[in-house]
Protein backbone atom coordinates (compact mmCIF):
# COMPACT_ATOMS: atom_id res chain seq x y z
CA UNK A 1 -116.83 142.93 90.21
CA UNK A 2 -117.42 139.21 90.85
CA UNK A 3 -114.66 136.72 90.82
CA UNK A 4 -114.96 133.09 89.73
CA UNK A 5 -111.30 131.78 91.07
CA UNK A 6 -109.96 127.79 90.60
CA UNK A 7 -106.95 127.39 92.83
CA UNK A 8 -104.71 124.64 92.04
CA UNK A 9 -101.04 123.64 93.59
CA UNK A 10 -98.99 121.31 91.65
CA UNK A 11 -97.22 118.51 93.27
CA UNK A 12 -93.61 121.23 92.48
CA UNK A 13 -95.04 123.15 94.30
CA UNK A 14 -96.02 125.37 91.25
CA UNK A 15 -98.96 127.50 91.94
CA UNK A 16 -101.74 127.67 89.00
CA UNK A 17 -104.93 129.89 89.49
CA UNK A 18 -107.40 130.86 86.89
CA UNK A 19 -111.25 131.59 86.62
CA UNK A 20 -113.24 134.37 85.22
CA UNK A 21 -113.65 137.69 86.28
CA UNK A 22 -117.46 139.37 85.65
CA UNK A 23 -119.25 142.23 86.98
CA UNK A 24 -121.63 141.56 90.05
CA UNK A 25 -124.20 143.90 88.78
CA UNK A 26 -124.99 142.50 85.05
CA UNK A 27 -122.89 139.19 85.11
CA UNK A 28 -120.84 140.26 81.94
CA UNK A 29 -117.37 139.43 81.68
CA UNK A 30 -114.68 142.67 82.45
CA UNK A 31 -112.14 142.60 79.59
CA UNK A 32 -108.55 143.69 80.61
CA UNK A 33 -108.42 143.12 84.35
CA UNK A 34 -105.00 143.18 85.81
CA UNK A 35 -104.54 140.21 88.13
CA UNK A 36 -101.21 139.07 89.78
CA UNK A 37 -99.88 137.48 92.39
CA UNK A 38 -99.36 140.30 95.29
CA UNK A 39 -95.50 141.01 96.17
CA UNK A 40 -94.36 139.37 92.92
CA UNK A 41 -94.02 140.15 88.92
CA UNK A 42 -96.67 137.75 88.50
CA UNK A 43 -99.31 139.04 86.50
CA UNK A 44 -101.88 139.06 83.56
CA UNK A 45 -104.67 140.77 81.79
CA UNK A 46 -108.12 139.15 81.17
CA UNK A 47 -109.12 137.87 78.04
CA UNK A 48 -112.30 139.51 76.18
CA UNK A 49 -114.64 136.51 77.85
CA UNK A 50 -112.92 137.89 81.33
CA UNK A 51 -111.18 134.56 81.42
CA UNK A 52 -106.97 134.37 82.80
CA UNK A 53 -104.71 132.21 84.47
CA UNK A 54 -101.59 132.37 87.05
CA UNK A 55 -98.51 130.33 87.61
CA UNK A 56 -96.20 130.93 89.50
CA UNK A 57 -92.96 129.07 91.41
CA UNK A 58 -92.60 131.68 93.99
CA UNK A 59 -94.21 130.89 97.42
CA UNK A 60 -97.34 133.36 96.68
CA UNK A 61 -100.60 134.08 99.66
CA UNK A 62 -102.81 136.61 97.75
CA UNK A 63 -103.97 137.60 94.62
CA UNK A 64 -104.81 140.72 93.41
CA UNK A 65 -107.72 142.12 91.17
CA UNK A 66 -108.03 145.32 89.50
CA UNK A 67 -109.37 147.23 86.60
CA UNK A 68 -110.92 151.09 86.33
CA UNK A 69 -114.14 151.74 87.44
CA UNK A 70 -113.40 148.78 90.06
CA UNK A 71 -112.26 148.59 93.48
CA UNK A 72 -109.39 146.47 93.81
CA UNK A 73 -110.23 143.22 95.54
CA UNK A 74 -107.13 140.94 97.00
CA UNK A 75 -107.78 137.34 97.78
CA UNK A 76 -105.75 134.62 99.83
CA UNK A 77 -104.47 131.93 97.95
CA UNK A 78 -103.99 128.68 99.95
CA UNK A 79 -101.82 126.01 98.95
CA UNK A 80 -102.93 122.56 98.16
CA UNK A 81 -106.69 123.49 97.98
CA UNK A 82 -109.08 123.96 94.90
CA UNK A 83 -111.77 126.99 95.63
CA UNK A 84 -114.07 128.62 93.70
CA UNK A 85 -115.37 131.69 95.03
């Protein structure tokens, strides 16, 4: 699984992330990942094009990938910044 992730932090200090989550191997999108912010009800599934997005008001440092057939990937958010990775 390869992650494209935008991170954005609003001047409320309302956290926004989205991107697009594909598979390393053939570079298709992966339809109904579950990503969330980690220790939080956060959450959503990916779209059909692997596309989602995240907001959240809670003070949030990691976010969580997963889907079957996958390993389950976390990644630190870091307020303030814009990444894509």
């Amino acid at each position: 699984m390869i992650l494209f992730l935008n991170f954005t932090t609003a001047y409320s200090q309302q956290t926004i992330v989205h991107g697009k989550v594909t598979d390393m191997d053939n570079g298709r999108p992966i339809s109904f990942v579950s990503v969330g912010f980690k220790n939080t009800k956060t959450g959503a599934l990916t779209d059909t094009l692997g596309n989602y997005q995240l907001t959240s008001r809670e003070k949030v440092d990691s976010i969580r990938f997963s889907a079957i057939g996958y390993f389950t990937r976390v990644f630190p958010v870091k307020a303030g910044t814009k990444s894509e990775l």
